[in-house]
Protein backbone atom coordinates (compact mmCIF):
# COMPACT_ATOMS: atom_id res chain seq x y z
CA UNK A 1 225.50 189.70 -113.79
CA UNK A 2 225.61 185.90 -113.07
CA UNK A 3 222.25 184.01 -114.35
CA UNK A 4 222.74 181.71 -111.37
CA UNK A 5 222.95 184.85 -108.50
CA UNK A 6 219.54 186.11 -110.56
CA UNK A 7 217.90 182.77 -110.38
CA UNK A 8 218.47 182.46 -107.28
CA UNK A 9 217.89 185.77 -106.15
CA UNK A 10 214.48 185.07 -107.80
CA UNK A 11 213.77 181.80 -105.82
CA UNK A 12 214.46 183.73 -102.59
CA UNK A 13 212.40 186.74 -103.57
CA UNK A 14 209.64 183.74 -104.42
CA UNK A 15 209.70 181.92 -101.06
CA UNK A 16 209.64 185.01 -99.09
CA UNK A 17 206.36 186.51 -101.37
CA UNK A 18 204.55 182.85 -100.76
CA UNK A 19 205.70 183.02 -97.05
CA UNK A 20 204.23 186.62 -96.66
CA UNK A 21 200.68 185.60 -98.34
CA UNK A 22 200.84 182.41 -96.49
CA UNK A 23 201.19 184.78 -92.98
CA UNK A 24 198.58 187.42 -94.87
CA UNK A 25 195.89 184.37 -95.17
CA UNK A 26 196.51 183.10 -91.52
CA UNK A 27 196.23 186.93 -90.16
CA UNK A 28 192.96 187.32 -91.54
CA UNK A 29 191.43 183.98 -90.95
CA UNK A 30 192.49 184.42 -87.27
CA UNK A 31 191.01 188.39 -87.08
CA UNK A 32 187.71 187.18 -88.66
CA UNK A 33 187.52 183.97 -86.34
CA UNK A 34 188.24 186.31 -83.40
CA UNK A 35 185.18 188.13 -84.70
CA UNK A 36 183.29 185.53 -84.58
CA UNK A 37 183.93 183.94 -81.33
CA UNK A 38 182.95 187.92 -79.98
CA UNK A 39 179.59 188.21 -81.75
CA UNK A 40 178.64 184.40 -80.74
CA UNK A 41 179.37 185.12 -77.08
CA UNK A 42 177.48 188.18 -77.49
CA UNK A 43 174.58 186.53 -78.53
CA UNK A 44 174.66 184.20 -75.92
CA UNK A 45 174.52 180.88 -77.87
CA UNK A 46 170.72 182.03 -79.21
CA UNK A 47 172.36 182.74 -82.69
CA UNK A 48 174.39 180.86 -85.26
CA UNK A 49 177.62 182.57 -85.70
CA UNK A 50 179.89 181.43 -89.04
CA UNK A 51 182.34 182.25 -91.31
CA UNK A 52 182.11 182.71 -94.42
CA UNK A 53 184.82 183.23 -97.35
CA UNK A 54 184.47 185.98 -99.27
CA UNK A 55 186.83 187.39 -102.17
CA UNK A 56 189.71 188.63 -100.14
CA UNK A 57 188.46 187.65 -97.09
CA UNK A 58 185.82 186.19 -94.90
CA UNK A 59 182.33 187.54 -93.65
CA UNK A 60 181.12 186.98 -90.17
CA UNK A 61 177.24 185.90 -90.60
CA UNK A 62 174.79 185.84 -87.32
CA UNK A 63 172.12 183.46 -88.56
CA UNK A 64 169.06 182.79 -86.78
CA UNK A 65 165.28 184.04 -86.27
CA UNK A 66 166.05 186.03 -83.10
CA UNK A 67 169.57 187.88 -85.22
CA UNK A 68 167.27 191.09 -85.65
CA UNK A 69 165.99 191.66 -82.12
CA UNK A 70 169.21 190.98 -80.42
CA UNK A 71 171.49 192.69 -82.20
CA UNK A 72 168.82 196.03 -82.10
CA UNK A 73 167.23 195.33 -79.72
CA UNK A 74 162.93 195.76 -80.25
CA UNK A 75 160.39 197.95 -78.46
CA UNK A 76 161.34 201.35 -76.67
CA UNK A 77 165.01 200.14 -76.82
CA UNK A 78 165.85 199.37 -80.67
CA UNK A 79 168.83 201.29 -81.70
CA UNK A 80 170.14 201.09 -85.04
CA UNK A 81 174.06 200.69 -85.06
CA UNK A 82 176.52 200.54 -88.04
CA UNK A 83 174.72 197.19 -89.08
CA UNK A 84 171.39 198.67 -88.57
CA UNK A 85 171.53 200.03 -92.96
CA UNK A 86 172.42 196.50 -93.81
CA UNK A 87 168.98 194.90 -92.98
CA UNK A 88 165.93 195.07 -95.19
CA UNK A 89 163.58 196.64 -92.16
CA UNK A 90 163.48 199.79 -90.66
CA UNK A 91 165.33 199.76 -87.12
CA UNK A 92 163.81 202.24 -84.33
CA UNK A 93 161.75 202.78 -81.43
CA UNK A 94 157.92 200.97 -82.25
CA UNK A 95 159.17 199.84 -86.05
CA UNK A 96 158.83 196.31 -85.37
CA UNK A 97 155.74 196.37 -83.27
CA UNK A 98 154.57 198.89 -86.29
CA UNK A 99 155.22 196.24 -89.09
CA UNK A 100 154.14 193.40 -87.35
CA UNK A 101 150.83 194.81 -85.92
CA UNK A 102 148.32 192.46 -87.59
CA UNK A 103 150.79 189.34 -87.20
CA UNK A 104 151.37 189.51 -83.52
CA UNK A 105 148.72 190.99 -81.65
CA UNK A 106 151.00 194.13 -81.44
CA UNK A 107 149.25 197.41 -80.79
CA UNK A 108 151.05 201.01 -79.88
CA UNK A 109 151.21 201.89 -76.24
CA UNK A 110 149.65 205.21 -74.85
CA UNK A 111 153.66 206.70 -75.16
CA UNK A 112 153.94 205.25 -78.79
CA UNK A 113 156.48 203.13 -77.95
CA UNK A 114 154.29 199.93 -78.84
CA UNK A 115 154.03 196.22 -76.90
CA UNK A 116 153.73 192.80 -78.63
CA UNK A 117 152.36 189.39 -77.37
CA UNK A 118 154.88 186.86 -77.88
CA UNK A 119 154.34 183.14 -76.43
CA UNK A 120 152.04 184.19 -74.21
CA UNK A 121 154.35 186.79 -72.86
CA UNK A 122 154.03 190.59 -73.05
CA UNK A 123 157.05 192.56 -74.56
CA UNK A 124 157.73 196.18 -73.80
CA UNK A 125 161.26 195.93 -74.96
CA UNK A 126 163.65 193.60 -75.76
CA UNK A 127 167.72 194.99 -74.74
CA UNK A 128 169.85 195.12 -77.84
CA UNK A 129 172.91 193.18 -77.49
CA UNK A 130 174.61 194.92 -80.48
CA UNK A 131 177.14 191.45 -80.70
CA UNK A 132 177.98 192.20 -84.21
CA UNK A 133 178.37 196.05 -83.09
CA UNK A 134 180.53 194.60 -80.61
CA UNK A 135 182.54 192.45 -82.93
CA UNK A 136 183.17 194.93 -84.98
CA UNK A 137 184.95 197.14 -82.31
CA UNK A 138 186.89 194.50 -80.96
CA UNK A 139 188.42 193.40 -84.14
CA UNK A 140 189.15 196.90 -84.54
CA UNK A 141 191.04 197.09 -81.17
CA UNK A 142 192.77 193.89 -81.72
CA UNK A 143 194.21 193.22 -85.08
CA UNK A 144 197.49 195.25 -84.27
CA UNK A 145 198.29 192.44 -81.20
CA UNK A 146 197.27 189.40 -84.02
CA UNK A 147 199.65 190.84 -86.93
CA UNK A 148 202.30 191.36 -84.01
CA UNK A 149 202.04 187.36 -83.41
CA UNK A 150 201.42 186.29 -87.19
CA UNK A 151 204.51 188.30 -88.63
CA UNK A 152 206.88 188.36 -86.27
């Protein structure tokens, strides 16, 4: 065996590994940033969407006071989704006008379902959005078409 063939049989083998990692990095970077642009539009601009690298990876963080209610929604039509074990509060029907009672003039409706004063507005419900639900689902239906473009 010729030491120059191995050596550069080795470089070769070396620029294609860096290549692949450099496609692997751009691939997820572009997936995660896809989720993100989903979730923000979901929220509607009410909710800071970022990035944020993680070991292997990046996170896609909804930031903002309102992050809770929209993604669950509040009153008779908070549903917990795949998110909904991730948060430090209980997500159902009532919870929030439950654990806020005192704070925000909430009190429990004759169905149970609970209402809650707000800026001088009366909440029955508020819709979930479910935009990190929704990013979720997309990335999951798109990630196929993004490898297809980084790798080929």
């Amino acid at each position: 065996m010729n030491p120059i063939s191995v050596a550069r049989a080795q470089a070769k083998y070396q620029r294609l590994w860096d290549e692949f990692n450099r496609k692997v990095d751009i691939f997820i970077e572009r997936v995660a940033e896809y989720g993100r642009e989903y979730a923000e539009l979901g929220y509607g601009g009410e909710v800071s969407v970022t990035l944020e690298p993680i070991e292997n990876g990046y996170a896609i963080v909804a930031s903002g006071q309102a992050v809770g209610f929209l993604e669950f929604g509040a009153g008779a039509t908070a549903i917990p989704n795949e998110f909904a074990n991730q948060v430090s509060y209980e997500v159902r029907p009532g919870s929030w006008s439950e654990t806020h009672a005192r704070m925000y003039s909430s009190t429990l409706d004759a169905f149970g379902l609970g209402w809650w004063v707000f800026g001088n507005v009366i909440y029955y419900e508020v819709q979930p959005r479910n935009a990190m639900q929704g990013a979720w689902e997309a990335v999951h239906d798109v990630w196929r078409d993004i490898a297809m473009e980084v790798f080929s």
